[in-house]
Protein backbone atom coordinates (compact mmCIF):
# COMPACT_ATOMS: atom_id res chain seq x y z
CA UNK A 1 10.14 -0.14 -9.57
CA UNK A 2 6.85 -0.93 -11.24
CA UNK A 3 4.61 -3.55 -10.54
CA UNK A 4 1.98 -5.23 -12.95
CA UNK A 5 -1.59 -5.49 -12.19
CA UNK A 6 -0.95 -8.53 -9.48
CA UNK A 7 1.30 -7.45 -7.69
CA UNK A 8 0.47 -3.87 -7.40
CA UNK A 9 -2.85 -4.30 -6.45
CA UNK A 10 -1.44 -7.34 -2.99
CA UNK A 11 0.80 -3.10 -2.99
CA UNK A 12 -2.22 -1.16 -2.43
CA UNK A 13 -3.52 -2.87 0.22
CA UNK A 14 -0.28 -2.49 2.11
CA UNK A 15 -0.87 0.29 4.96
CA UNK A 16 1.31 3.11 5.27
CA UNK A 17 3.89 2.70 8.22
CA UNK A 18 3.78 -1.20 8.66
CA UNK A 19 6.66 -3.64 8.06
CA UNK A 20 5.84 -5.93 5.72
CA UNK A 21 7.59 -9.52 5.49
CA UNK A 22 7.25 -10.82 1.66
CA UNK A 23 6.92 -14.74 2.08
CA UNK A 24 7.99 -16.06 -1.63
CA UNK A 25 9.96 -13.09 -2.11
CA UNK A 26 11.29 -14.28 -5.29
CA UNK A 27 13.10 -10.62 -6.90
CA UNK A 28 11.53 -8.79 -3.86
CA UNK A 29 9.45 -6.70 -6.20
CA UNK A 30 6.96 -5.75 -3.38
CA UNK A 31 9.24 -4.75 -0.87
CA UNK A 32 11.62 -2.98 -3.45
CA UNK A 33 8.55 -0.75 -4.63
CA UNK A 34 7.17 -0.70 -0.69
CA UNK A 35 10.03 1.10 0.43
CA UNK A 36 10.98 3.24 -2.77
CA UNK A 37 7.40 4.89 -2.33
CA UNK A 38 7.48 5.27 0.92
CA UNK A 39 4.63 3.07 1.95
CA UNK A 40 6.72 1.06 3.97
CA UNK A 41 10.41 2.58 5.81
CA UNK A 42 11.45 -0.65 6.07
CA UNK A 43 10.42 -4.44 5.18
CA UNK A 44 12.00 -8.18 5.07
CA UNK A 45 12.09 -10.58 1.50
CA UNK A 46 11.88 -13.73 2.57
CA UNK A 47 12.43 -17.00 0.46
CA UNK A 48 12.84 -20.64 1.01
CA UNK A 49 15.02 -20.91 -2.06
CA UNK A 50 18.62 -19.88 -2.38
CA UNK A 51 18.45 -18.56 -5.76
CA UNK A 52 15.29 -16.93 -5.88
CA UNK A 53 16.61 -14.55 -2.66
CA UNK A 54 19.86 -14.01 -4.19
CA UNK A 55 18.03 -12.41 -7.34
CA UNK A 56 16.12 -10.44 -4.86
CA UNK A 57 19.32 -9.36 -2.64
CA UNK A 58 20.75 -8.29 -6.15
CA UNK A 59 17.78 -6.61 -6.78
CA UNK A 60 18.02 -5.06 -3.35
CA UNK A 61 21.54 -3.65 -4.01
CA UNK A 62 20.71 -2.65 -7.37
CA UNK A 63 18.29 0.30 -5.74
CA UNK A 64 20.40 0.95 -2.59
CA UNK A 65 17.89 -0.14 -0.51
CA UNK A 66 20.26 -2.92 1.51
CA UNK A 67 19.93 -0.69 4.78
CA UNK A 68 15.81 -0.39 4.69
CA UNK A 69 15.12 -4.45 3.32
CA UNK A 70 16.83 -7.26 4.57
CA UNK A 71 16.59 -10.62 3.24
CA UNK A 72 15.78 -13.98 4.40
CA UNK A 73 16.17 -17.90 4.21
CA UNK A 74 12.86 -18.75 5.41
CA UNK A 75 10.03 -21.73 5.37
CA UNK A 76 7.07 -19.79 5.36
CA UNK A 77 7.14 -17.34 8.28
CA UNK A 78 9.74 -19.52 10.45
CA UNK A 79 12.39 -17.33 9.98
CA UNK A 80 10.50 -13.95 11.04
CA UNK A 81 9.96 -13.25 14.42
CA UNK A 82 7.03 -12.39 16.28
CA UNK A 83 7.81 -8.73 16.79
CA UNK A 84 9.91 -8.03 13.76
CA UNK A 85 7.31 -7.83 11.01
CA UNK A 86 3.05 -7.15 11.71
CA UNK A 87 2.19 -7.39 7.63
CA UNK A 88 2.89 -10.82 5.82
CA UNK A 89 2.59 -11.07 2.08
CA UNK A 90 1.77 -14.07 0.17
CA UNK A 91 1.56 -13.75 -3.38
CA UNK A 92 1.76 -16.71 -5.81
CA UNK A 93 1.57 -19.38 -3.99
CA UNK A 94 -1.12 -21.82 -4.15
CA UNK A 95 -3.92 -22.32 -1.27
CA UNK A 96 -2.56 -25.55 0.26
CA UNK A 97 0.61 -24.00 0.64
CA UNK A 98 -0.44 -21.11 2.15
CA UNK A 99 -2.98 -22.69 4.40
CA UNK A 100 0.34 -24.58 5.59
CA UNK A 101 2.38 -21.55 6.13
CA UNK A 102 -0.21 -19.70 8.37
CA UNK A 103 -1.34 -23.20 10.48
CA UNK A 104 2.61 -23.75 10.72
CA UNK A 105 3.31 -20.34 12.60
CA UNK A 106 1.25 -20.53 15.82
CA UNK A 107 1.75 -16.49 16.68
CA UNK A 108 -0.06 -15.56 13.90
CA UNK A 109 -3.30 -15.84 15.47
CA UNK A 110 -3.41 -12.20 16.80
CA UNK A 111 -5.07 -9.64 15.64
CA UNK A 112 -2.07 -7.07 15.49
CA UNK A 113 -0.87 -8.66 11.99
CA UNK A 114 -2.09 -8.42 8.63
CA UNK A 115 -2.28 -10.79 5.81
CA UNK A 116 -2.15 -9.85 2.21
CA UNK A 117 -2.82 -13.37 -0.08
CA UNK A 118 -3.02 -13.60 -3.35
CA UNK A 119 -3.59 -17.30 -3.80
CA UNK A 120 -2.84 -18.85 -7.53
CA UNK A 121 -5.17 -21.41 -7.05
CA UNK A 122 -8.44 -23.03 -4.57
CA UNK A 123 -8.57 -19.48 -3.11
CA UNK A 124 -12.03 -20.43 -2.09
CA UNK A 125 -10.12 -23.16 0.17
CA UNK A 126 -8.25 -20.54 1.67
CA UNK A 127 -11.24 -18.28 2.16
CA UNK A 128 -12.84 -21.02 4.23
CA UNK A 129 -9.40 -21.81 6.28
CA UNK A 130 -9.73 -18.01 7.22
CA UNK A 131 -13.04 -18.22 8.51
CA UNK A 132 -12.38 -21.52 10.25
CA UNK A 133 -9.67 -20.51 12.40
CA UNK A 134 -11.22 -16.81 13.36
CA UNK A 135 -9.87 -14.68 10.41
CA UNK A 136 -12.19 -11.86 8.72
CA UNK A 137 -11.64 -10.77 5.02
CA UNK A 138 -11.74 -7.06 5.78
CA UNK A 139 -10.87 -6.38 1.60
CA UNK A 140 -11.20 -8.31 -0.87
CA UNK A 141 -9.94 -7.23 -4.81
CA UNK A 142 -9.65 -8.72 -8.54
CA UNK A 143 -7.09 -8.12 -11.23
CA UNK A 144 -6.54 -9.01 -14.71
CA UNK A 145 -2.91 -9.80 -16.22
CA UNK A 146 -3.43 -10.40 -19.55
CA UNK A 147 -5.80 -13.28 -19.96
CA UNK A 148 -5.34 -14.69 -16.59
CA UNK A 149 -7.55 -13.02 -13.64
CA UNK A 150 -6.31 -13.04 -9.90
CA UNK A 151 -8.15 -12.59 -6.39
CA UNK A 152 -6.27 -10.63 -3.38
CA UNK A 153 -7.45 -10.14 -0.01
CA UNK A 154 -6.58 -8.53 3.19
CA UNK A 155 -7.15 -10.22 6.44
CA UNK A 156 -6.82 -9.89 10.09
CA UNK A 157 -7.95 -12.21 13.10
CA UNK A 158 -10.47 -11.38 15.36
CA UNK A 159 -10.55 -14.59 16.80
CA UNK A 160 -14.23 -15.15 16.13
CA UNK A 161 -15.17 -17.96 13.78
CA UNK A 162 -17.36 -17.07 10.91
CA UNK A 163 -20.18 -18.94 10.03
CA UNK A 164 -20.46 -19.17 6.23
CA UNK A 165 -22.15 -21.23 3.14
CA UNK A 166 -19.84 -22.52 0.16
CA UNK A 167 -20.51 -19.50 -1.60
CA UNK A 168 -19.58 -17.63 0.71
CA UNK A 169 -16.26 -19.32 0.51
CA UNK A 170 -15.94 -18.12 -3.44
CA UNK A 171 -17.54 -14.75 -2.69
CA UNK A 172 -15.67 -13.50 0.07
CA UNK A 173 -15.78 -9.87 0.34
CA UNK A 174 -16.05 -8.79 -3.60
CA UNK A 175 -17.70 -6.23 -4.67
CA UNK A 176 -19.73 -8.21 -7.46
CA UNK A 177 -20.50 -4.39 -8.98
CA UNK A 178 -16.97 -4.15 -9.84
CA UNK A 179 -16.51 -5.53 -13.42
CA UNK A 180 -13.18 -7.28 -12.43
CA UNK A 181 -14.48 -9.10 -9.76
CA UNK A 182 -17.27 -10.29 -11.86
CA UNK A 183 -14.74 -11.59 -14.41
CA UNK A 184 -13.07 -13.33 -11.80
CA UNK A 185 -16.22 -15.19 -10.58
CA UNK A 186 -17.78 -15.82 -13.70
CA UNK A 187 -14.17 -17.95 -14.66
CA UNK A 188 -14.47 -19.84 -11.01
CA UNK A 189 -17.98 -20.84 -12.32
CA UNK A 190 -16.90 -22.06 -15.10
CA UNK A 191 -14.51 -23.93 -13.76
CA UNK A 192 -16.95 -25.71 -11.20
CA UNK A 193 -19.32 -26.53 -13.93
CA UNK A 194 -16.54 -28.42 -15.35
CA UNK A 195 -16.29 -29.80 -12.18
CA UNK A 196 -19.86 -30.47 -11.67
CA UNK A 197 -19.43 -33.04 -14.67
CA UNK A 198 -18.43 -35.49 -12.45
CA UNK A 199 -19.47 -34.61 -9.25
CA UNK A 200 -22.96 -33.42 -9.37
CA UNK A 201 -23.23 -32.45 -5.73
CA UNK A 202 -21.75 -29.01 -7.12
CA UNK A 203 -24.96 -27.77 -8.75
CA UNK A 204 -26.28 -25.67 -6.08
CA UNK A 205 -23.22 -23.98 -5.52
CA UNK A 206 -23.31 -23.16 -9.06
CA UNK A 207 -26.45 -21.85 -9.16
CA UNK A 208 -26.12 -20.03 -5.96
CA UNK A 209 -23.14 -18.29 -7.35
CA UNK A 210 -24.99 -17.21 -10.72
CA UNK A 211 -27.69 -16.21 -8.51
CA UNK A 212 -25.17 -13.53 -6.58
CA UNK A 213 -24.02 -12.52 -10.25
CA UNK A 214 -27.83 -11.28 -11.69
């Protein structure tokens, strides 16, 4: 299995030994190339759609790996128990939706799982969910696919709440050295400027942000 730039970078931050449960499984890309490198022994695809997890089941049986992932009808994490998996994926899948997965599955507040996100849209929202209900962005990565730039972080909670600006919210925990994270800022400016057209209360977080980029 090989995974483009989006997906193998939510791959990298998976740690070695953990079970991962891929919400939005879709083909089960992740937990195909989890297990095949040996990151991960075993791991759970999990889908709310029929046909999405029978591509990834078939996907599944295509590398032999039926014994080491096992698939699942799921809404969100509803159909994964508490002890079964400690690493949940979320790739794809816009903030709201997200943000309604993780308030929707009260025993994820505990600092033995991990989250990998890679939000398609309002990460920033997301970001400020986290630190709202006592998550920490502990990494925090940017990717390019083409012309489209992503954002993926890794979180845990620590059950602290974390007291924050609105940039802080579109910063997270980038490196703004790192020339893709730059990228990926530099478009989320642009995008508020757009914004800003109509709503004008936006111009110091603007500026704040370009401030952080010098």
């Amino acid at each position: 299995m090989v995974l483009k730039e989006r997906l193998s970078l939510a791959a990298s931050m998976v740690d070695k030994g953990h079970i991962p449960a891929d919400i939005g499984t879709d083909h089960a890309y992740l937990p195909v190339y989890l297990v095949q490198k040996g990151i991960c022994r075993r791991a759970f695809a999990c889908d709310i759609k029929k046909d999405p997890l029978e591509k990834g089941r078939q996907n599944i049986a295509l590398n032999h790996l039926e014994d080491k992932i096992e698939t699942r009808l799921s809404d969100g994490l509803k159909g994964v128990g508490e002890n079964e998996a400690d690493t949940f994926i979320m790739c794809g899948m816009g903030a709201d939706v997200i943000i309604h997965i993780l308030s929707s599955c009260p025993y994820i507040f505990n600092e033995r799982y991990t989250l990998i996100i890679q939000p398609m849209s309002k990460y920033y929202t997301l970001i400020e969910w986290l630190y709202k209900n006592g998550f920490h962005i502990i990494l925090h990565r940017c990717t390019s696919e083409g012309e489209r730039n992503y954002t993926v972080f890794k979180a845990k909670y620590v059950g602290k709440v974390k007291e924050f600006s609105p940039a802080d919210t579109y910063v997270g925990k980038m490196d703004l050295q790192d020339s893709e994270c730059r990228k990926f800022l530099k478009k989320e400016i642009l995008k508020a400027e757009k914004r800003s057209l109509g709503d004008k209360s936006l111009l110091p977080l603007i500026n704040e942000l370009k401030e952080k980029l010098k």
